[in-house]
C-alpha atoms as a PDB file:
ATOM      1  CA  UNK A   1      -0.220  -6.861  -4.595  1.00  0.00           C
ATOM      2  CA  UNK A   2       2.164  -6.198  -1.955  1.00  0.00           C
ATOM      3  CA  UNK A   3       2.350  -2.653  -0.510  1.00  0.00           C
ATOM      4  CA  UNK A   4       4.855  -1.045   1.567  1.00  0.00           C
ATOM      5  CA  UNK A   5       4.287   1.597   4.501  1.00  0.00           C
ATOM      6  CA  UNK A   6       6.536   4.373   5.063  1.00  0.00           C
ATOM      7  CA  UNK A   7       6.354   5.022   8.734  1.00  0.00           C
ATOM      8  CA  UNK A   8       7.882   8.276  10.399  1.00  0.00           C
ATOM      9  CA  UNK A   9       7.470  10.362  13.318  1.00  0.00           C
ATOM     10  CA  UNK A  10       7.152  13.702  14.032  1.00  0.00           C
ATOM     11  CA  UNK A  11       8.796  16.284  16.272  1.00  0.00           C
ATOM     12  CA  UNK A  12       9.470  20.042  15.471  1.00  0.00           C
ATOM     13  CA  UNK A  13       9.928  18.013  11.612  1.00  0.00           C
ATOM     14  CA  UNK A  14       8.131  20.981   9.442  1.00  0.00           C
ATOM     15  CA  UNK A  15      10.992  21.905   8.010  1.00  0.00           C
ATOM     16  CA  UNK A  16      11.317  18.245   6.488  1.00  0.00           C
ATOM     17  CA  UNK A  17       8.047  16.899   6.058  1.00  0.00           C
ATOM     18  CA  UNK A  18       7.578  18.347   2.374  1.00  0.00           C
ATOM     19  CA  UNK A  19      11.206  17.141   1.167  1.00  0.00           C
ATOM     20  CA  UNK A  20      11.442  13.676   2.995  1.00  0.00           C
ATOM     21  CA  UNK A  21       7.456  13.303   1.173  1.00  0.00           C
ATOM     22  CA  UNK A  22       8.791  13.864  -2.684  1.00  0.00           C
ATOM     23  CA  UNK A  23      11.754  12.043  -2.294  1.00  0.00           C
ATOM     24  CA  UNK A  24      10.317   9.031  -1.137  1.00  0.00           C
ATOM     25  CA  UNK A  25       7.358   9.654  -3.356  1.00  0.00           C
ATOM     26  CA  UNK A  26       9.799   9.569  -6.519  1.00  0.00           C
ATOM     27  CA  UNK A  27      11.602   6.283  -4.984  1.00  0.00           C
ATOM     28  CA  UNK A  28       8.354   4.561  -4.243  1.00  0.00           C
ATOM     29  CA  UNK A  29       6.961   5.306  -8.173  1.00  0.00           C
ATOM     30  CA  UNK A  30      10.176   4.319  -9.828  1.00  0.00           C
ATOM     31  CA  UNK A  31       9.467   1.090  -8.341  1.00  0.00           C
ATOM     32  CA  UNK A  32       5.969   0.413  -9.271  1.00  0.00           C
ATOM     33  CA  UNK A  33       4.873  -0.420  -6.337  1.00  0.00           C
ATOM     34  CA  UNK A  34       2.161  -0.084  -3.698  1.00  0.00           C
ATOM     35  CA  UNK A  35       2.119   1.906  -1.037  1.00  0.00           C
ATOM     36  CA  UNK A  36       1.213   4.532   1.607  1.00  0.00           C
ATOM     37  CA  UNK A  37       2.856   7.079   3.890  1.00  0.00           C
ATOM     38  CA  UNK A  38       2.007   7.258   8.058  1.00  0.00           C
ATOM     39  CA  UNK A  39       3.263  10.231   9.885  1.00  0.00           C
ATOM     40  CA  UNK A  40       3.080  10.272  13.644  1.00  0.00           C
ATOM     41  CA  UNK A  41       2.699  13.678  15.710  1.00  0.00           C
ATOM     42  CA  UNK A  42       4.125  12.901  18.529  1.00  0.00           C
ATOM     43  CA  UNK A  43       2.865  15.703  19.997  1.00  0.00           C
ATOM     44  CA  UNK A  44       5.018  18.312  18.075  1.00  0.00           C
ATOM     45  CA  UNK A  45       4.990  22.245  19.249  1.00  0.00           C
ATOM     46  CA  UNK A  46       5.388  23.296  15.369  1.00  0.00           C
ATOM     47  CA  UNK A  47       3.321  22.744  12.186  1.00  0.00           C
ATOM     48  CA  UNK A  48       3.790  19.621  11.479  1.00  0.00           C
ATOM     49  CA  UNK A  49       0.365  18.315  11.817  1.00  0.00           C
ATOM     50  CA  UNK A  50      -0.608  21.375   8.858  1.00  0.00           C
ATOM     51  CA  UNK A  51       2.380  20.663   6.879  1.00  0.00           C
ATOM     52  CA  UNK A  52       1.225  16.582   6.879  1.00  0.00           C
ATOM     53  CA  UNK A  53      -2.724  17.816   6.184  1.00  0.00           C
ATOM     54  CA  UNK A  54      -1.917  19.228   3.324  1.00  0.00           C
ATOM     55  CA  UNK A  55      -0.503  16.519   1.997  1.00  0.00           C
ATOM     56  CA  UNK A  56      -3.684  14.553   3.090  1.00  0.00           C
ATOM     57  CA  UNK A  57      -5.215  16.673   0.309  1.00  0.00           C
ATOM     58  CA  UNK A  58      -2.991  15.912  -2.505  1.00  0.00           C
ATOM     59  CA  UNK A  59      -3.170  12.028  -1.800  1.00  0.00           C
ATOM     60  CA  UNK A  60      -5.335   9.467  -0.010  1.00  0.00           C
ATOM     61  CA  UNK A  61      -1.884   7.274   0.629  1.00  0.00           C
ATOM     62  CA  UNK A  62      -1.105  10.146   3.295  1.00  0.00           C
ATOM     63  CA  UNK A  63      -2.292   8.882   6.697  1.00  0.00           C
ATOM     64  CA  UNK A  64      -2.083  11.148  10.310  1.00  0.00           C
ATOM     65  CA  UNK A  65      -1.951   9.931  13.299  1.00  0.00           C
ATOM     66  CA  UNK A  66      -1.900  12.180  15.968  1.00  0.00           C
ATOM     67  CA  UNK A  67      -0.911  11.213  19.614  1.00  0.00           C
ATOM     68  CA  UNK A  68      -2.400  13.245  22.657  1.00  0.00           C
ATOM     69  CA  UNK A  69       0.706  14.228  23.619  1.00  0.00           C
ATOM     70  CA  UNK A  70       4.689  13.597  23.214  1.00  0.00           C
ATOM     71  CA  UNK A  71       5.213  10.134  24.229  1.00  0.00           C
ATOM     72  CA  UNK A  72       8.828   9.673  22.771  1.00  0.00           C
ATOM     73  CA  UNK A  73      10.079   8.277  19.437  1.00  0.00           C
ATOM     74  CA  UNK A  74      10.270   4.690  20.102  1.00  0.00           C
ATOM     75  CA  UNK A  75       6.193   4.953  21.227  1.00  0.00           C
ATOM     76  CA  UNK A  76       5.539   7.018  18.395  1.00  0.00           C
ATOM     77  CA  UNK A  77       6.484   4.910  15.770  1.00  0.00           C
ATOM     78  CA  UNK A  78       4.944   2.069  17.859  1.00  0.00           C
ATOM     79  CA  UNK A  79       2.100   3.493  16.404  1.00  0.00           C
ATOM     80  CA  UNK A  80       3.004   3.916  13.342  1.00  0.00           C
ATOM     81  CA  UNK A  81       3.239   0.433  13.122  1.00  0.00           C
ATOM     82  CA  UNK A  82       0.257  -0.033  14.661  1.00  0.00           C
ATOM     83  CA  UNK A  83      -1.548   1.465  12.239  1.00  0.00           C
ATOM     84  CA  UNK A  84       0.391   0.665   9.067  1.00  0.00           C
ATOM     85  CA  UNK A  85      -1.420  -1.635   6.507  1.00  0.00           C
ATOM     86  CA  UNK A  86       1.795  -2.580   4.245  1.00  0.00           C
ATOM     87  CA  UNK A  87       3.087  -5.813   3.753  1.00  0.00           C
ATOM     88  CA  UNK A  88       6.706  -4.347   4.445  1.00  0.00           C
ATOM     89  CA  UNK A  89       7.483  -1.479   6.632  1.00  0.00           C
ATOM     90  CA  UNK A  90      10.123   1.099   6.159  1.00  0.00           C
ATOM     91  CA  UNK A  91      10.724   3.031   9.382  1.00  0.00           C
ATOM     92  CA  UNK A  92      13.082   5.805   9.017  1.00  0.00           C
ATOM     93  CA  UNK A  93      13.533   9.205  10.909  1.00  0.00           C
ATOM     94  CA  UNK A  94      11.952  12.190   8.932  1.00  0.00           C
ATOM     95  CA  UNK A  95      15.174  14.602   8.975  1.00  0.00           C
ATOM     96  CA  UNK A  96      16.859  13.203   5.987  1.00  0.00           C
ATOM     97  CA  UNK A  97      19.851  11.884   7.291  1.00  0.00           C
ATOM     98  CA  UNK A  98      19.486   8.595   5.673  1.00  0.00           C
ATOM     99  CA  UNK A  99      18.746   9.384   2.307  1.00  0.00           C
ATOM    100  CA  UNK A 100      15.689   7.679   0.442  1.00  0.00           C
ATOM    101  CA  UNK A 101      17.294   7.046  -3.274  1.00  0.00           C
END
């Protein structure tokens, strides 16, 4: 079965993480497909790593990775990438502005 990896970075995103996570959680469902979610802290001052490990808990498609420190956007989702096991990649920006539905 295909599976598709939502890829996103992180920087001072906290505020977003929970929201951009539900919303692409309900798209994703409705579609019956496979999937899993990759957030990249690219080094980010806030709570973003805590807000994304919590989500860790409520689902094994929630994957971390954590860069040593802030590398940039473009690098960050590099990794992402990287690390991504989908057959198709969605690579968005976590603030919302594109919405997922």
């Amino acid at each position: 079965m295909d599976k598709i990896s939502v890829v996103t970075s992180l920087y001072q995103s906290a505020p977003y993480i929970e929201q951009f996570y539900l919303r692409h959680l309900a798209c994703l469902e409705k579609m019956g497909v496979d999937f899993e979610f990759l957030f990249v802290d690219d080094g980010s001052p806030d709570d973003s790593k805590k807000v994304v490990e919590g989500l860790i808990g409520r689902s094994p498609r929630v994957k971390l990775v954590v860069l040593s420190r802030n590398f940039g956007q473009y690098p960050a989702m590099f990794a992402g990438l990287a690390h991504s096991e989908g057959n198709y990649i969605y690579a968005l920006d976590c603030d919302l502005e594109e919405e997922p539905e």
